[in-house]
Protein backbone atom coordinates (compact mmCIF):
# COMPACT_ATOMS: atom_id res chain seq x y z
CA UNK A 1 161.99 -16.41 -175.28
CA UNK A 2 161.34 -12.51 -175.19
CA UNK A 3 161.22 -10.79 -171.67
CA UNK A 4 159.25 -7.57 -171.07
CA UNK A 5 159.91 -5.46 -168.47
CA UNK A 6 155.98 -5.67 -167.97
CA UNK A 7 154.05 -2.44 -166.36
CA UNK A 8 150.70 -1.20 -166.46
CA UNK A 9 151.48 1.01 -168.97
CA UNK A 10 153.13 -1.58 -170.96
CA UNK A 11 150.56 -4.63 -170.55
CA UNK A 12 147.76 -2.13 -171.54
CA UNK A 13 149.44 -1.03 -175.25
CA UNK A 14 150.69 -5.14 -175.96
CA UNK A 15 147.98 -5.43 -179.17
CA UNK A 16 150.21 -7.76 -181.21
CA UNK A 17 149.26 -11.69 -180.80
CA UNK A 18 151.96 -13.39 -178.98
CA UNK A 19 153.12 -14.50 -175.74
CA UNK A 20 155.02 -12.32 -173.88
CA UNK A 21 157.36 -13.15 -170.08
CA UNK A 22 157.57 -11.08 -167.47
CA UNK A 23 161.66 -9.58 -166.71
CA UNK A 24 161.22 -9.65 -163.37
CA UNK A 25 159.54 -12.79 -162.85
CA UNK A 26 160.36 -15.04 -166.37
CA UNK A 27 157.79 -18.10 -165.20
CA UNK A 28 155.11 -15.20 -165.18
CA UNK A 29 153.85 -14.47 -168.82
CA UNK A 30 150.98 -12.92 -170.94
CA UNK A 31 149.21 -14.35 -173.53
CA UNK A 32 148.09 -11.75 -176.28
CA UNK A 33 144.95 -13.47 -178.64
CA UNK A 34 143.25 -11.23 -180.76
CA UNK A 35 140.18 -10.83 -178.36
CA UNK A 36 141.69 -11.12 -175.05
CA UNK A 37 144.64 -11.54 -172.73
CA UNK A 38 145.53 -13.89 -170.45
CA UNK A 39 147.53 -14.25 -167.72
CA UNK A 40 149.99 -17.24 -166.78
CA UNK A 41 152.33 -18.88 -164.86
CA UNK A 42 154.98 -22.47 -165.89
CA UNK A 43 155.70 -24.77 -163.12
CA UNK A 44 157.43 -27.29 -162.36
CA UNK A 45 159.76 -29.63 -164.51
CA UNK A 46 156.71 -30.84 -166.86
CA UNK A 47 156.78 -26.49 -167.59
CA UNK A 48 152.57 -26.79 -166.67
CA UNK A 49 151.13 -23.83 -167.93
CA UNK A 50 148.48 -22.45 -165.11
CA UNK A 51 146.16 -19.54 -166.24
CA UNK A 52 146.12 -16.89 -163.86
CA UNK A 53 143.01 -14.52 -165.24
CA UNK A 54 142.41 -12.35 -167.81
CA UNK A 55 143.61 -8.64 -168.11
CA UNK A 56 141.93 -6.06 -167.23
CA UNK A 57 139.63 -7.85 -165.00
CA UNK A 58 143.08 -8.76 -163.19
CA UNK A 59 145.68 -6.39 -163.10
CA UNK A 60 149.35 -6.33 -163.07
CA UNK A 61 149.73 -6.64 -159.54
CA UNK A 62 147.14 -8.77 -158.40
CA UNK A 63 148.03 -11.41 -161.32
CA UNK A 64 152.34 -11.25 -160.52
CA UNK A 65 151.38 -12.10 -157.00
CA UNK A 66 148.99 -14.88 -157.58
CA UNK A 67 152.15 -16.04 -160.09
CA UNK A 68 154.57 -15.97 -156.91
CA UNK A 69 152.38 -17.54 -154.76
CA UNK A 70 151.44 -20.45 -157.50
CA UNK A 71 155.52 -20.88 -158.16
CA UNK A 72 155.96 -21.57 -154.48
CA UNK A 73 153.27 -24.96 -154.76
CA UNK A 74 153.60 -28.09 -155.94
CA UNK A 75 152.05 -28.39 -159.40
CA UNK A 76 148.72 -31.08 -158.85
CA UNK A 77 147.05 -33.19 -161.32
CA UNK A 78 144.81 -30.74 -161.67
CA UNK A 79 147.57 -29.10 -163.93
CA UNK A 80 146.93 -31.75 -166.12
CA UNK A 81 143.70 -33.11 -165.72
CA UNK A 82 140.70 -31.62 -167.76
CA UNK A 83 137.22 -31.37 -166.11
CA UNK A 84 135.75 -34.09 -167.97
CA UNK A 85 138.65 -36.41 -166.72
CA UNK A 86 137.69 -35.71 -163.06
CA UNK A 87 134.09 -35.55 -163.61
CA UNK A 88 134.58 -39.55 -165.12
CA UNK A 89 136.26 -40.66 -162.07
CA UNK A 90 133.67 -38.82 -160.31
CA UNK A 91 131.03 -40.77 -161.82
CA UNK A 92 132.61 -43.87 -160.95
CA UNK A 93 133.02 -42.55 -157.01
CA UNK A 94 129.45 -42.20 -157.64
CA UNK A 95 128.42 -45.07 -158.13
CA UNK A 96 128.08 -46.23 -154.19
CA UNK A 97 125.47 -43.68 -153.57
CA UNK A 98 121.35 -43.96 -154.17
CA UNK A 99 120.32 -44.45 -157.84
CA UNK A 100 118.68 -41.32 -157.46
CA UNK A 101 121.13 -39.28 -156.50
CA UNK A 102 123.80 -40.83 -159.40
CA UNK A 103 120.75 -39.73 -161.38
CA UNK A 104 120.91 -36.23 -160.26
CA UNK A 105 124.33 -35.51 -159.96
CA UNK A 106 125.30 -36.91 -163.33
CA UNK A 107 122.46 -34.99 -164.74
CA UNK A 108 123.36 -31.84 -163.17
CA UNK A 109 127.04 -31.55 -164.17
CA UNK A 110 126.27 -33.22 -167.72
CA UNK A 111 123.75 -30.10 -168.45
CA UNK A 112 125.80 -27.49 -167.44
CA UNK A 113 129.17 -28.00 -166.00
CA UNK A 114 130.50 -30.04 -168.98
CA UNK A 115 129.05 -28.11 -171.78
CA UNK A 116 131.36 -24.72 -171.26
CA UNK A 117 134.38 -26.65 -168.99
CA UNK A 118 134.81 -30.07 -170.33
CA UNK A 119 138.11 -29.15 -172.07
CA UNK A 120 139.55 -26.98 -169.59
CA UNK A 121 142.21 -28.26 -166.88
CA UNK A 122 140.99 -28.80 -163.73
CA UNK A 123 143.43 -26.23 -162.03
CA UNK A 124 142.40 -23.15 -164.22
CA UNK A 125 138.87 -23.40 -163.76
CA UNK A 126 137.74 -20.54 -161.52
CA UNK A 127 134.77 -19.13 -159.58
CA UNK A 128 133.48 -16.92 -162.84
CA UNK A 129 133.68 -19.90 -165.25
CA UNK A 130 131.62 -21.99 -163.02
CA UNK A 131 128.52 -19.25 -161.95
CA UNK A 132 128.46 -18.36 -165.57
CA UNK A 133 127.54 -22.10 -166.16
CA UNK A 134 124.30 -21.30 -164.60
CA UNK A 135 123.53 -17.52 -165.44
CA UNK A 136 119.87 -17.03 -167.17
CA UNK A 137 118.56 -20.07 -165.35
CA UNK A 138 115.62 -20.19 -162.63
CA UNK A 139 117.08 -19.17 -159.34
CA UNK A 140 116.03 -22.85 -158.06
CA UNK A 141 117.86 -24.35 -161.10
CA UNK A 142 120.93 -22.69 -160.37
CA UNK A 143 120.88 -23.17 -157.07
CA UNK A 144 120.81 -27.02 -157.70
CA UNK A 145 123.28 -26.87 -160.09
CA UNK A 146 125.96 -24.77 -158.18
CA UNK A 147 125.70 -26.76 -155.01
CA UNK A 148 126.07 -29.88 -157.32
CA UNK A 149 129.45 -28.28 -158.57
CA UNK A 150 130.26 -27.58 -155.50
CA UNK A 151 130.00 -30.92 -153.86
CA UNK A 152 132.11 -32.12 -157.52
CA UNK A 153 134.76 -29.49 -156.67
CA UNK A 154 134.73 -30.14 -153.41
CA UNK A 155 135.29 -34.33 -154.01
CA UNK A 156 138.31 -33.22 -156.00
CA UNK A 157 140.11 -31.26 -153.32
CA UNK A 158 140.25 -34.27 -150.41
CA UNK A 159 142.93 -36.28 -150.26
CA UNK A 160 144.09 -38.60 -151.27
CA UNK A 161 142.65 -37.51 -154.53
CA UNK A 162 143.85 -34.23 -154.16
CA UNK A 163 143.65 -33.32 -158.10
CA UNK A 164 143.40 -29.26 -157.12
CA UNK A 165 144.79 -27.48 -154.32
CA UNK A 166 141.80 -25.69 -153.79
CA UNK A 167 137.72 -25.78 -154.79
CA UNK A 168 137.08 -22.67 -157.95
CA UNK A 169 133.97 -22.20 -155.44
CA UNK A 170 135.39 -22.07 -151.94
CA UNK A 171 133.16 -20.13 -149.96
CA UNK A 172 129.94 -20.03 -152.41
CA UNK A 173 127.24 -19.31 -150.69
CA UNK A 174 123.78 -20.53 -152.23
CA UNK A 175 120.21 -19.27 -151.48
CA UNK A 176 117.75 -22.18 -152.41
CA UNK A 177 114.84 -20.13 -151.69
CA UNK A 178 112.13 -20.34 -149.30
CA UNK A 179 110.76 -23.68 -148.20
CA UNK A 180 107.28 -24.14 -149.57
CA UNK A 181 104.42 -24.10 -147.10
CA UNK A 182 101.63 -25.01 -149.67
CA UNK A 183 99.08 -26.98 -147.90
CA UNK A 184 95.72 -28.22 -149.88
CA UNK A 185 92.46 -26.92 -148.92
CA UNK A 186 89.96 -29.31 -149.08
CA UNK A 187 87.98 -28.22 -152.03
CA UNK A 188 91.63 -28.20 -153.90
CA UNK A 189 92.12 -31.90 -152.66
CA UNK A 190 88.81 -33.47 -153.75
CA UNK A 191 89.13 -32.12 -157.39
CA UNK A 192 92.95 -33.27 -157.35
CA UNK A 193 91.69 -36.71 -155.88
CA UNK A 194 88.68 -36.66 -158.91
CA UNK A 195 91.42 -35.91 -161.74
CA UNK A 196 94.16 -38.51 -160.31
CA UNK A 197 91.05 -41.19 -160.62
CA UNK A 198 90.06 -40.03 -164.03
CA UNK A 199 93.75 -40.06 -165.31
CA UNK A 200 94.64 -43.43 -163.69
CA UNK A 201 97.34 -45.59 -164.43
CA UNK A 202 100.09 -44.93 -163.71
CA UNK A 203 101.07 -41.26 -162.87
CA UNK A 204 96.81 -41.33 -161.58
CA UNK A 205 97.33 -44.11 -158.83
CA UNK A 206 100.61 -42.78 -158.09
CA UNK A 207 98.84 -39.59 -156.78
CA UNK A 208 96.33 -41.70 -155.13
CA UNK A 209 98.75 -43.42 -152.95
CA UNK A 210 100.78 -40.35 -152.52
CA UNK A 211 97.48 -38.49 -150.75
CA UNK A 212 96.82 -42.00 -148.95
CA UNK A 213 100.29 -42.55 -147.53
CA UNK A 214 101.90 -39.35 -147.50
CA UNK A 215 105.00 -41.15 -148.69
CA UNK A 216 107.85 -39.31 -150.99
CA UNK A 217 107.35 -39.10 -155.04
CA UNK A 218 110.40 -41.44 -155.68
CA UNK A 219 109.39 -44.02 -152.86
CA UNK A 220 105.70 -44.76 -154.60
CA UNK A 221 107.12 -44.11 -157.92
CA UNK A 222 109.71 -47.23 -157.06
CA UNK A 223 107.42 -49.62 -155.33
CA UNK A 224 107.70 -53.19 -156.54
CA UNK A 225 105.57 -56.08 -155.42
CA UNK A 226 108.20 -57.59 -152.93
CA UNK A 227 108.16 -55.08 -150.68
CA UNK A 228 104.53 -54.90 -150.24
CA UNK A 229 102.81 -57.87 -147.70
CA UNK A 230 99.50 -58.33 -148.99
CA UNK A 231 98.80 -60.30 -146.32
CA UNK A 232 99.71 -57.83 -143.08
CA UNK A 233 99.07 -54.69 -145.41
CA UNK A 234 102.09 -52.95 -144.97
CA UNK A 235 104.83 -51.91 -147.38
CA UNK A 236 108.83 -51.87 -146.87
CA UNK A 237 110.93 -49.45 -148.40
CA UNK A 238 114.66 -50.95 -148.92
CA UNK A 239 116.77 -48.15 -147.47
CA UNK A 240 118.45 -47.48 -150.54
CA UNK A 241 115.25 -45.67 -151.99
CA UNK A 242 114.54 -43.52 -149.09
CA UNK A 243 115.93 -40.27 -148.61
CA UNK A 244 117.46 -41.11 -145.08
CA UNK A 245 118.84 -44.07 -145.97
CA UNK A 246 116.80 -46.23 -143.45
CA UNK A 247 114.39 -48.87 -143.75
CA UNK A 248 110.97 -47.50 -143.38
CA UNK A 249 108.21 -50.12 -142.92
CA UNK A 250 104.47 -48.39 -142.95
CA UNK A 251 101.10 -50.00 -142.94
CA UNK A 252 98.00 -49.46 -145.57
CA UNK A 253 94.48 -49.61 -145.83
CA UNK A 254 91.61 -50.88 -147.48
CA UNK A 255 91.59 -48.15 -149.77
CA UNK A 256 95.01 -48.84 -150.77
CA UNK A 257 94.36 -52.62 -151.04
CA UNK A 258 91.90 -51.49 -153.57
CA UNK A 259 94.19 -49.47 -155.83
CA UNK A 260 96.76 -52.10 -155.65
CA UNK A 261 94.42 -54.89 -156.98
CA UNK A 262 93.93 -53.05 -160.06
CA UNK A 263 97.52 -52.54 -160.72
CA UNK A 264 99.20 -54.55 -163.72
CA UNK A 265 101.33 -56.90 -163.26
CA UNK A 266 104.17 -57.34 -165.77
CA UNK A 267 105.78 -60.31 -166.56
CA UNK A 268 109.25 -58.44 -167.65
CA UNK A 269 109.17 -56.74 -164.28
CA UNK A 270 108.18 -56.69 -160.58
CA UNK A 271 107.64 -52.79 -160.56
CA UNK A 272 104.58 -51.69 -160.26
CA UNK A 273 105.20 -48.51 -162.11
CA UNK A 274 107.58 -48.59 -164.20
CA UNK A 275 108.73 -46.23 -167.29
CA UNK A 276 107.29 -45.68 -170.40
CA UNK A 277 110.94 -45.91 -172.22
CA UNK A 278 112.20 -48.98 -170.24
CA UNK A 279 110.82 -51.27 -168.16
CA UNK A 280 113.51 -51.44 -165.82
CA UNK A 281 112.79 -47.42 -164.61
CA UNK A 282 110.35 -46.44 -162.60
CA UNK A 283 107.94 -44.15 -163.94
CA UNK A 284 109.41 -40.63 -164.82
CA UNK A 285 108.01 -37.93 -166.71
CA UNK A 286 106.50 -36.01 -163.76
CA UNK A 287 105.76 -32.53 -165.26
CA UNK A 288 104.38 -33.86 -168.24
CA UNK A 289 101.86 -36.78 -167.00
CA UNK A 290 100.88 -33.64 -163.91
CA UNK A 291 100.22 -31.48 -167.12
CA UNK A 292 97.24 -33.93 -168.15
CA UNK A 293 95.74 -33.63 -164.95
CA UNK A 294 92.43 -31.64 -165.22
CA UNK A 295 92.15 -30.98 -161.67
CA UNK A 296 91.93 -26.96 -162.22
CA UNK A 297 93.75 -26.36 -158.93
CA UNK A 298 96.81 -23.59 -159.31
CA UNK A 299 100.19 -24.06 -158.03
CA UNK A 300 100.44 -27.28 -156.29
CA UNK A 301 103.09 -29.74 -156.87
CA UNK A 302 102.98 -33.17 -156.10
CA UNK A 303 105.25 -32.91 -152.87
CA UNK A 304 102.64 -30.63 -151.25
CA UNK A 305 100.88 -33.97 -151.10
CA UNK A 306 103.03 -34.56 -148.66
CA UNK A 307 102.76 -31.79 -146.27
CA UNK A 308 98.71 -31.74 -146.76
CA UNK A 309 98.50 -35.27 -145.51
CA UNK A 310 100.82 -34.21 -142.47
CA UNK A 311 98.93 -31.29 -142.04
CA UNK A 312 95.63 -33.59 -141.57
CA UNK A 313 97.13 -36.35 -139.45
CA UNK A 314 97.51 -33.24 -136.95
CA UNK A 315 94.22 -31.88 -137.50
CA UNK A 316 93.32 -35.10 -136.69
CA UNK A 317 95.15 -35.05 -133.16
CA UNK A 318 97.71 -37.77 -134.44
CA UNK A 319 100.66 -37.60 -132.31
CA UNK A 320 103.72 -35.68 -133.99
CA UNK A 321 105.98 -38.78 -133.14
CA UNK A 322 103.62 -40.99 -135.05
CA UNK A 323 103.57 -38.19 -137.70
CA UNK A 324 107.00 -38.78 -138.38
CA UNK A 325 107.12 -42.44 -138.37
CA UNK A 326 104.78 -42.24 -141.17
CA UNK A 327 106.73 -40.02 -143.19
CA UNK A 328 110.10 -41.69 -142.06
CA UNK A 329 111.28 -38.60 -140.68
CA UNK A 330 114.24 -38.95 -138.15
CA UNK A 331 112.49 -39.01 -134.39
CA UNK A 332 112.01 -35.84 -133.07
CA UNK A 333 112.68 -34.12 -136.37
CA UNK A 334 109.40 -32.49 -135.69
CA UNK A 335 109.12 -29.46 -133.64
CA UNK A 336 111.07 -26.50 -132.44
CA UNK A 337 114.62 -27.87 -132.74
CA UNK A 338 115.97 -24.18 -131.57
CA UNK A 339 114.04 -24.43 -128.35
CA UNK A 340 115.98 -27.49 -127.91
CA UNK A 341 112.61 -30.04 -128.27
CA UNK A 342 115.11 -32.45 -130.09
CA UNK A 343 116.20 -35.07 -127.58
CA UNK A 344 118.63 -37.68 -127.70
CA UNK A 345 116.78 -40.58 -126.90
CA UNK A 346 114.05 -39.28 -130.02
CA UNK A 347 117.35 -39.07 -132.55
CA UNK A 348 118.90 -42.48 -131.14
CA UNK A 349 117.67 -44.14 -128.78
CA UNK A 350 113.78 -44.87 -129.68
CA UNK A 351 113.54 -47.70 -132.21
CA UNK A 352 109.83 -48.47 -131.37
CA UNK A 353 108.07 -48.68 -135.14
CA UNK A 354 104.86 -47.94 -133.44
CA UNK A 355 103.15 -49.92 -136.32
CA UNK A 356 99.81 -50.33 -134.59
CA UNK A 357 99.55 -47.00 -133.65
CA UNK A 358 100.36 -46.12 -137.28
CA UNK A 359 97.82 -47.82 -138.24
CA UNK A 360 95.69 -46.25 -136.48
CA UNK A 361 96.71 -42.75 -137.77
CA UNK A 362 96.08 -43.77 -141.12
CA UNK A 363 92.65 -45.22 -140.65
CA UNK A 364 91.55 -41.69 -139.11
CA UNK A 365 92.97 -40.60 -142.30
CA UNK A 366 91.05 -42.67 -144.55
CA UNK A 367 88.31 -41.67 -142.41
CA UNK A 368 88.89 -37.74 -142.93
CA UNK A 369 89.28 -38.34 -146.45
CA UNK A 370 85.78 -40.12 -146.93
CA UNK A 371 84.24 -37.19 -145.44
CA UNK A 372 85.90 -34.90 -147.31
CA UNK A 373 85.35 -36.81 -151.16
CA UNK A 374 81.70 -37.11 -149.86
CA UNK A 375 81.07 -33.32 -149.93
């Protein structure tokens, strides 16, 4: 094993491929390729090789002392794990959370992360090969995509897993944009109403119910006929499909009643929306089936649904608290939190489902939405 006595000087003229040890500090080495160099540092008994950066973008200095301070740790499994080894563990971690987020998660790291890093050891991976991952994407993309790596990263580090000593994205910071504020005008909602009944099932009653029950995408999108009581007109949501992970119970109309009657129902399954591909999904697709809508309304997505039909419960006079039972928002979640409106019996304390006054609410609705269709 060659030493060189290495110096700035010195690293900058090494053109011939090889690998090359420092004199001063022999566990501290250069690799020369023909395109790039790359510094390194062997630890421990196993002699792990640990990449330390590439030259120039780290010099000399800054790479010998990164060396020392590596040489002074214990060598983790992150030496010798590669990124698609932790990422199938991770999966299998995974598999206690929400369908949905599995879904999202596995998605997420399988379109981007895995692609570029899937071969590289855990430990080596570092904040540039990561954000590269998602350069040229839409800034909302990205976003999604880093924080997902992050959280993976981040799962690695804890004990008593412990694979690196430390997340590649430690301190990221990620912008995910401004909330959207879009509400529907009225005109925008009638012709979105008129398209949704002209496209019909499924992604068409979908929308329906999503403007009648102001209810999440996913939440309608899984409905199957057990949770829904025919009988009392209301509809459970099991808390593993809700974003908060509670139990939301919420009552419907006759308008609803309506649209349910005419759904299918399948023999092979008890959703009432399920997949085109399998049976066992719920329905998916979301950009495409909107796509076929000929409402002629720009810019709306289907979650501004959402905040129109909160919007018109309070333009209604609908108390906020009832506002948020409907949308199975945590109590008190509406409202100036920074002016301290948030109390502690709202958060904890106030169990009340308020299902007649609900009910209420979304007759007034119904009501509101009549007159609007009718213009």
């Amino acid at each position: 094993m060659s030493r060189t006595h290495f110096t700035e000087i010195v690293v900058s003229r090494l053109k011939t491929p090889g690998t090359y040890y420092d004199h001063t500090t022999p566990a501290f080495g250069l690799r020369v390729g023909k395109n790039r160099k790359t510094w390194f540092v062997i630890r421990g008994r196993e002699r792990l090789r640990t990449n330390v950066g590439r030259y120039p973008e780290v010099g000399l200095s800054e790479a010998r002392k990164h060396a020392k301070k590596l040489l002074t740790e214990t060598p983790t499994r992150g030496d010798r794990m590669t990124v698609q080894d932790a990422h199938d563990l991770y999966l299998v971690a995974l598999e206690t959370k929400k369908p949905r987020t599995q879904r999202d998660y596995k998605r997420m790291l399988g379109k981007y992360l895995l692609p570029a890093l899937a071969k590289k050891k855990l430990g080596e991976v570092t904040y540039d090969d990561v954000t590269k991952t998602t350069s040229g994407l839409k800034p909302s993309e990205a976003a999604h995509a880093l924080a997902t790596a992050r959280t993976f990263f981040r799962w690695c580090v804890r004990p008593p897993r412990r694979y690196i000593p430390h997340s590649p994205l430690e301190g990221l910071k990620i912008a995910m944009g401004k909330p959207r504020k879009r509400v529907l005008k009225d005109t925008e909602l009638v012709r979105v109403w008129k398209a949704a009944v002209d496209q019909g099932y499924p992604h068409g009653m979908v929308v329906q119910l999503l403007i009648l029950t102001g209810q999440r995408r996913g939440e309608i999108a899984s409905l199957r006929w057990p949770w829904i009581n025919e009988r009392e007109q209301t509809i459970t949501l099991p808390p593993e499909i809700t974003k908060n992970g509670l139990e939301h119970t919420f009552p419907f109309n006759g308008r609803v009643a309506q649209i349910l009657e005419t759904v299918p129902r399948l023999n092979s399954t008890d959703l009432l929306f399920p997949s085109r591909v399998s049976e066992k999904r719920p329905i998916s697709g979301w950009s495409k089936f909107k796509k076929e809508m000929e409402d002629h309304v720009d810019g709306w997505t289907l979650h501004d649904l959402r905040r129109t039909f909160a919007t018109g419960l309070a333009q209604i006079n609908v108390p906020p608290h009832i506002v948020e039972r409907l949308l199975n928002h945590k109590m008190g979640s509406i409202g100036n939190k920074a002016d301290g409106l948030v109390s502690a019996v709202a958060q904890i304390y106030n169990l009340a489902t308020y299902l007649p006054e609900m009910r209420v609410a979304i007759e007034r609705w119904d009501t509101k939405l009549s007159d609007v269709l009718a213009k």
